[in-house]
N, C-alpha and C. Protein backbone atom coordinates (compact mmCIF):
# COMPACT_ATOMS: atom_id res chain seq x y z
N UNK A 1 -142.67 142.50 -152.19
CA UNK A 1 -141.40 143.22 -152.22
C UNK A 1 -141.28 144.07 -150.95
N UNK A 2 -139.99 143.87 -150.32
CA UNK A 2 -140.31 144.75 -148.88
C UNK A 2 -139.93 146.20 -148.84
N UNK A 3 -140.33 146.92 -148.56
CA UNK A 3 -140.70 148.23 -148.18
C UNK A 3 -139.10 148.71 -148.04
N UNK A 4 -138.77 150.22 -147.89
CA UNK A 4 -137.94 150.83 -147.79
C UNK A 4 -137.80 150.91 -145.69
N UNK A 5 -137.06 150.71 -144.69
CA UNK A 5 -137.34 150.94 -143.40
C UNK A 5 -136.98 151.84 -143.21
N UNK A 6 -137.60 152.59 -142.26
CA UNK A 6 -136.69 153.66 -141.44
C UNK A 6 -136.24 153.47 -140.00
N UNK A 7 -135.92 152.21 -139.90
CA UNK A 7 -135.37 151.67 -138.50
C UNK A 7 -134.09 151.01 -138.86
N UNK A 8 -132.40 151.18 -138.73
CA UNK A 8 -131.49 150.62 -139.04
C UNK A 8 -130.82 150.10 -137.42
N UNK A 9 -129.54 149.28 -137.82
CA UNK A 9 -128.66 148.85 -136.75
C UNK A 9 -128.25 149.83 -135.79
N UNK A 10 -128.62 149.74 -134.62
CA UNK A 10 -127.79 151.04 -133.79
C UNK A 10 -128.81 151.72 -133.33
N UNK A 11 -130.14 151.94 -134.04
CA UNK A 11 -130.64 152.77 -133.37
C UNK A 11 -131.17 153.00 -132.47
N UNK A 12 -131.86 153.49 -131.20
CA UNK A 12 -132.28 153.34 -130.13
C UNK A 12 -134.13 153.35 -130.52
N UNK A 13 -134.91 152.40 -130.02
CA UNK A 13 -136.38 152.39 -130.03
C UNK A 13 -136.81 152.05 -128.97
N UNK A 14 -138.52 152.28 -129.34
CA UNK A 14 -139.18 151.81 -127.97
C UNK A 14 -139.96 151.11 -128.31
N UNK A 15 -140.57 150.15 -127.71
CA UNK A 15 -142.12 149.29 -128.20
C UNK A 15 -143.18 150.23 -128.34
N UNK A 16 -144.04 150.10 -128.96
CA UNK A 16 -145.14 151.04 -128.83
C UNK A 16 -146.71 150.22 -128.58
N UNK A 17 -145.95 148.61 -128.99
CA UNK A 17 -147.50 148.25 -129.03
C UNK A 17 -146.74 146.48 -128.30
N UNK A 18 -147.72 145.89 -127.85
CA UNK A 18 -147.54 144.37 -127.49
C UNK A 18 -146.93 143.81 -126.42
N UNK A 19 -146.41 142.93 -125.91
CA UNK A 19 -146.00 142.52 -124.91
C UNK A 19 -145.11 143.30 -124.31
N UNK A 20 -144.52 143.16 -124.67
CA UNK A 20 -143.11 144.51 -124.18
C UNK A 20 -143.16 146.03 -124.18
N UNK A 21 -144.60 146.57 -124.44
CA UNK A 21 -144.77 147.80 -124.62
C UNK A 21 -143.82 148.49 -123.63
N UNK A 22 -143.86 149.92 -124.12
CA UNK A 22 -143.15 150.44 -123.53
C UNK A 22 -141.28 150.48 -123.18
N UNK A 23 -141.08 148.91 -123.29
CA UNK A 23 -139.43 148.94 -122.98
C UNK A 23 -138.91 149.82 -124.04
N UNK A 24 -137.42 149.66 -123.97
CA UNK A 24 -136.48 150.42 -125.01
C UNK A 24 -135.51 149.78 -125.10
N UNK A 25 -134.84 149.32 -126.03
CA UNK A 25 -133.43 148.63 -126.60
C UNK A 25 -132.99 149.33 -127.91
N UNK A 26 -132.05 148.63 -128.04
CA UNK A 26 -131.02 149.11 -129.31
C UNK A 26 -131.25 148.18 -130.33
N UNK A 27 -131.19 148.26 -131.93
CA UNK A 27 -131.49 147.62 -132.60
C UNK A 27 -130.26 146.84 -133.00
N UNK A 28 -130.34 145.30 -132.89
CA UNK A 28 -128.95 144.53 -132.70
C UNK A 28 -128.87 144.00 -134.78
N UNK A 29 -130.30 144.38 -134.94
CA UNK A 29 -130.19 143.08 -136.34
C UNK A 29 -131.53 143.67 -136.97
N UNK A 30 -131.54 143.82 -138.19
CA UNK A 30 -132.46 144.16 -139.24
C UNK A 30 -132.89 143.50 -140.45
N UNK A 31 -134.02 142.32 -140.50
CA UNK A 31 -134.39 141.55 -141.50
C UNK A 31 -135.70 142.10 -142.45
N UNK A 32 -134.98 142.73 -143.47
CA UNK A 32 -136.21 143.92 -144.09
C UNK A 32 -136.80 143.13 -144.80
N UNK A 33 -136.54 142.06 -145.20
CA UNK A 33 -137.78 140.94 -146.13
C UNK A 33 -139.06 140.43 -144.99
N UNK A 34 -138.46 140.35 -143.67
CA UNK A 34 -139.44 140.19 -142.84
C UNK A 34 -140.16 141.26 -142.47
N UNK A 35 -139.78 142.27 -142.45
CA UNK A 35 -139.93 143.97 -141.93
C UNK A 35 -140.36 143.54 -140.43
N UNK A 36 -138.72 142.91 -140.14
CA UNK A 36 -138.58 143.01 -138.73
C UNK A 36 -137.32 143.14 -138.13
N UNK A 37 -137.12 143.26 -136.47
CA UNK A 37 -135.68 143.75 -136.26
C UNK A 37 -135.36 143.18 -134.91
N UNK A 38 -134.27 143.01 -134.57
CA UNK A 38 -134.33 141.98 -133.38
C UNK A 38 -133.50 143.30 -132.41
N UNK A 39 -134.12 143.38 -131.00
CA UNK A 39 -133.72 144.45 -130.34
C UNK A 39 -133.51 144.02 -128.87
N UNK A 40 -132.63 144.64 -128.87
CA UNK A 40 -131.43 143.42 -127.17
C UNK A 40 -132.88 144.16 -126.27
N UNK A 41 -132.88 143.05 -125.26
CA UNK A 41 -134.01 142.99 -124.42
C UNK A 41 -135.39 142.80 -124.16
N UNK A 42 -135.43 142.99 -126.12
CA UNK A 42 -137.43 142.29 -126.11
C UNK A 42 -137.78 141.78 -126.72
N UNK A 43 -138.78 140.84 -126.77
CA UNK A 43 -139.50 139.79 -127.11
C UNK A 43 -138.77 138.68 -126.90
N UNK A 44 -137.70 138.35 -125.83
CA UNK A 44 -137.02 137.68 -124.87
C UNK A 44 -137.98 136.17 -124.62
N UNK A 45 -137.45 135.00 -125.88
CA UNK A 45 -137.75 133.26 -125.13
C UNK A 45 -137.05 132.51 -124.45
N UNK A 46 -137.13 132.05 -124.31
CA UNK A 46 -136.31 130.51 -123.60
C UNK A 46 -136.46 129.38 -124.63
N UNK A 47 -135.33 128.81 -125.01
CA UNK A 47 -134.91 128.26 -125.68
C UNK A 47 -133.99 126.89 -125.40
N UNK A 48 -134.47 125.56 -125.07
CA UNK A 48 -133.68 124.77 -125.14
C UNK A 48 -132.58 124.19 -125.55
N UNK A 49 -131.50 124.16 -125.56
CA UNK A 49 -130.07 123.98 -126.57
C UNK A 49 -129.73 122.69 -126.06
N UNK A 50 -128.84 122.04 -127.07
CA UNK A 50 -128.23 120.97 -126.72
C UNK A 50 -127.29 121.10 -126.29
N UNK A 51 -126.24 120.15 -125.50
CA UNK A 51 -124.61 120.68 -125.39
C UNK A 51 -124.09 120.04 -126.57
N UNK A 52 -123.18 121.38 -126.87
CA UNK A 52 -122.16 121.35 -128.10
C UNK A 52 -120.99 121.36 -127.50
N UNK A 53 -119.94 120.88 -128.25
CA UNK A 53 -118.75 121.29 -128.31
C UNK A 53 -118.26 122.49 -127.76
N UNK A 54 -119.00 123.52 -128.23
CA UNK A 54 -118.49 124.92 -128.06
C UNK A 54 -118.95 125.51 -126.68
N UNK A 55 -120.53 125.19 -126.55
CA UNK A 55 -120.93 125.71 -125.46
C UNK A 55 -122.05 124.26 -124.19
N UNK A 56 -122.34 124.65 -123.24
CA UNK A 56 -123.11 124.02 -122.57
C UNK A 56 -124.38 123.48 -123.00
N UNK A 57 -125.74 123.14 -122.26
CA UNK A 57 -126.44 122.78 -123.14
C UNK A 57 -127.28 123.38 -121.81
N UNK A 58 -128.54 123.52 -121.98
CA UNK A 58 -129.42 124.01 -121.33
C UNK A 58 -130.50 125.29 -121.30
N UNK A 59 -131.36 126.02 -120.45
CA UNK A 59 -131.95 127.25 -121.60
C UNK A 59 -131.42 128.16 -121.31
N UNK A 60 -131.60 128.53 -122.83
CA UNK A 60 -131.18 130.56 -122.99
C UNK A 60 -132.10 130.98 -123.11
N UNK A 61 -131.83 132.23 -122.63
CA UNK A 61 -132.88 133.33 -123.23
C UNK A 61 -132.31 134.13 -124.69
N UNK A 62 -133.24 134.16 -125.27
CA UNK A 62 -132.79 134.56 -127.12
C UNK A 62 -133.74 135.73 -127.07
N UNK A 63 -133.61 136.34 -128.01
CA UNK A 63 -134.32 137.53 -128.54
C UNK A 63 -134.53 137.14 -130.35
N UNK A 64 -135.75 137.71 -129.54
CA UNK A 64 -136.50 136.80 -131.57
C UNK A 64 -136.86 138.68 -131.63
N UNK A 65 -136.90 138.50 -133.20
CA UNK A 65 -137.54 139.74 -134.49
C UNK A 65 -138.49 140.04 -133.85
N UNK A 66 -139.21 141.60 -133.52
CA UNK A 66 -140.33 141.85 -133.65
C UNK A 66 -140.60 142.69 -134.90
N UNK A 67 -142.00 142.85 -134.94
CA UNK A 67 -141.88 143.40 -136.36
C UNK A 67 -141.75 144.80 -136.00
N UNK A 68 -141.67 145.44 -137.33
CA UNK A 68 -140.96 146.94 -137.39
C UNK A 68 -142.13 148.04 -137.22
N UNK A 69 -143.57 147.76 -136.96
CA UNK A 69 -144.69 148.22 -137.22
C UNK A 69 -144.89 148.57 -135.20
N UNK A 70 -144.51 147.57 -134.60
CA UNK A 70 -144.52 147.73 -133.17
C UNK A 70 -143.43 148.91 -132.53
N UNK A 71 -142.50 149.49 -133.41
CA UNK A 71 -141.40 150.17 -132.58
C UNK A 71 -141.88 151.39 -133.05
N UNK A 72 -141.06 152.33 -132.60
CA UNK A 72 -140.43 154.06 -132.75
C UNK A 72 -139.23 154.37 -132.45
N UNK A 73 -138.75 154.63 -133.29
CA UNK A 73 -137.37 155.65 -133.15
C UNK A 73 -137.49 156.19 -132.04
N UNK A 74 -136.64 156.65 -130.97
CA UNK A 74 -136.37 157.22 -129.71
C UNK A 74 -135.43 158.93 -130.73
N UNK A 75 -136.79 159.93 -130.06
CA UNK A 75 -136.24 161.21 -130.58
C UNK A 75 -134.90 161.68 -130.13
N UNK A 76 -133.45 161.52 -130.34
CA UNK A 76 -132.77 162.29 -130.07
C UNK A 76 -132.00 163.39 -129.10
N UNK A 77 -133.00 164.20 -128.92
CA UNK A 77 -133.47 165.33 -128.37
C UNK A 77 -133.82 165.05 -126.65
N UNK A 78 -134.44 164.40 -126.78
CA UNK A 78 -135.92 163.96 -125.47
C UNK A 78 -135.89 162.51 -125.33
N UNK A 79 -135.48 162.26 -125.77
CA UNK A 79 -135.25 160.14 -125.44
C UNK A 79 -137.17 159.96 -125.62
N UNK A 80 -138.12 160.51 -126.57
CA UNK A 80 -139.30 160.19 -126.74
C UNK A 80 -139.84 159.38 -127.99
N UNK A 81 -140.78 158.84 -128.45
CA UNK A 81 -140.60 158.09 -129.52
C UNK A 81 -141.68 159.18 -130.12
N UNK A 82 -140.68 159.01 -132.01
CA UNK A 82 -141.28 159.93 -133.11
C UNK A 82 -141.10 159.08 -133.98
N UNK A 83 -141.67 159.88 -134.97
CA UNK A 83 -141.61 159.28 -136.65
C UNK A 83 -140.60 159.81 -137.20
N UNK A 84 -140.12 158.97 -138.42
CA UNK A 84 -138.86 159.23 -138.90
C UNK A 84 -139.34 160.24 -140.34
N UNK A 85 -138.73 161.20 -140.86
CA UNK A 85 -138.52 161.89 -142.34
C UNK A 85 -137.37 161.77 -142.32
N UNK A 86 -137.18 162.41 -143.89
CA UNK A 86 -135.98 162.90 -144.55
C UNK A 86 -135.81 164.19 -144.83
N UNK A 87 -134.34 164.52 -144.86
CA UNK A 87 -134.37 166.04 -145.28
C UNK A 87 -132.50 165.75 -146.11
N UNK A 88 -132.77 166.87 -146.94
CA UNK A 88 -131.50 166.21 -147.63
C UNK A 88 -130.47 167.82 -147.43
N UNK A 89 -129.83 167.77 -146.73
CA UNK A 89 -128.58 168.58 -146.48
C UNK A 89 -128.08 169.66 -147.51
N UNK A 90 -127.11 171.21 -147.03
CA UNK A 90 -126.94 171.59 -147.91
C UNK A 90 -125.76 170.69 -148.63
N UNK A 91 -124.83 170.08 -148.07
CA UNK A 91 -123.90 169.47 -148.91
C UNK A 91 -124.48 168.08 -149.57
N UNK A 92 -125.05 168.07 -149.72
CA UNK A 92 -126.05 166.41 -150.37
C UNK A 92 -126.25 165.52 -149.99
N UNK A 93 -126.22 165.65 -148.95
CA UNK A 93 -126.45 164.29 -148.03
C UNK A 93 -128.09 164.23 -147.57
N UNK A 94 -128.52 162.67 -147.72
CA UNK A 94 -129.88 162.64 -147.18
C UNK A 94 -129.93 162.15 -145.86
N UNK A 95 -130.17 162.65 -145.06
CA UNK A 95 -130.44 161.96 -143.67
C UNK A 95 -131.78 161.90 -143.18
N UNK A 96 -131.79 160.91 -142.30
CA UNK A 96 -132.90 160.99 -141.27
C UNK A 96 -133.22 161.76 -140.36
N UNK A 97 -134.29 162.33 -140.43
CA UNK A 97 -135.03 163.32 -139.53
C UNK A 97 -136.50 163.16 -138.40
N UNK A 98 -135.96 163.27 -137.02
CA UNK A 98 -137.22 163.12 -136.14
C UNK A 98 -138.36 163.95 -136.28
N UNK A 99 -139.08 163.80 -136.78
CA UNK A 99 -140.42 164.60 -136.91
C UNK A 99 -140.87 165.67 -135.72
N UNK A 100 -140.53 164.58 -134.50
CA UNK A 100 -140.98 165.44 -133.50
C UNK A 100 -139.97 166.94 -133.01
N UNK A 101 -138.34 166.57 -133.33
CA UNK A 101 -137.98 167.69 -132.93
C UNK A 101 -136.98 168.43 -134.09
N UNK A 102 -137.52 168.48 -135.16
CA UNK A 102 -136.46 168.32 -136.84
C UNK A 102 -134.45 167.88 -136.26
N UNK A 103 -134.69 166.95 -135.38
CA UNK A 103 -133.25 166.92 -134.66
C UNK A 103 -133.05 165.78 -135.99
N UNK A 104 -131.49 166.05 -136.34
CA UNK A 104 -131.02 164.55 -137.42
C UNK A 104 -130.78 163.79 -136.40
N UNK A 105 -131.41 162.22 -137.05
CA UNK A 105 -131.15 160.84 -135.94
C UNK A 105 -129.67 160.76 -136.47
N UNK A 106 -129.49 160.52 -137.92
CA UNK A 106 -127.32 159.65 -138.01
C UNK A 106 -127.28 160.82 -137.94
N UNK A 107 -125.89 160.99 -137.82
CA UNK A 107 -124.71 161.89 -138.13
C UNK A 107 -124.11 162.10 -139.07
């Protein structure tokens, strides 16, 4: 059964571990049964296509899932990577919270 994430669409991360260490992208796509997330600029293949109808045929570069265990949230605050909490608002709202600087990640 997959886990609850604390990485959604939109958010800004960094690699922390593997080929791409270090880069930073935005999170384009979130597959939580995989507990993984596909993020514009990394883990970047080449991919053979056929020509279609619609488009040309020849290689792309694609962006495949990495898993969610390799990233960090980008703090807010400091563009640094932290861990995510919760803190739940005085009007009732639960949001996400950067550990490193109690800054809220949504709005």
């Amino acid at each position: 059964m997959p886990t609850k994430l604390k990485i959604k669409k939109g958010d800004r991360v960094q690699v922390v571990a593997g080929r791409d260490k270090g880069k930073t992208g935005d999170v384009v796509h979130v597959l939580p049964k995989e507990n993984r997330a596909v993020v514009t600029g990394i883990n970047v293949a080449k991919r053979h296509t056929r020509q279609s109808a619609q488009d040309a045929g020849g290689i792309v570069n694609k962006e495949l899932p990495i898993h969610i265990s390799n990233l960090a949230v980008l703090d807010p605050k400091d563009n640094k990577p932290t861990r995510v909490g919760y803190k739940v608002l005085e009007d009732g709202r639960k949001v996400r919270v950067a550990k490193r600087s109690s800054e809220v990640i949504d709005g």
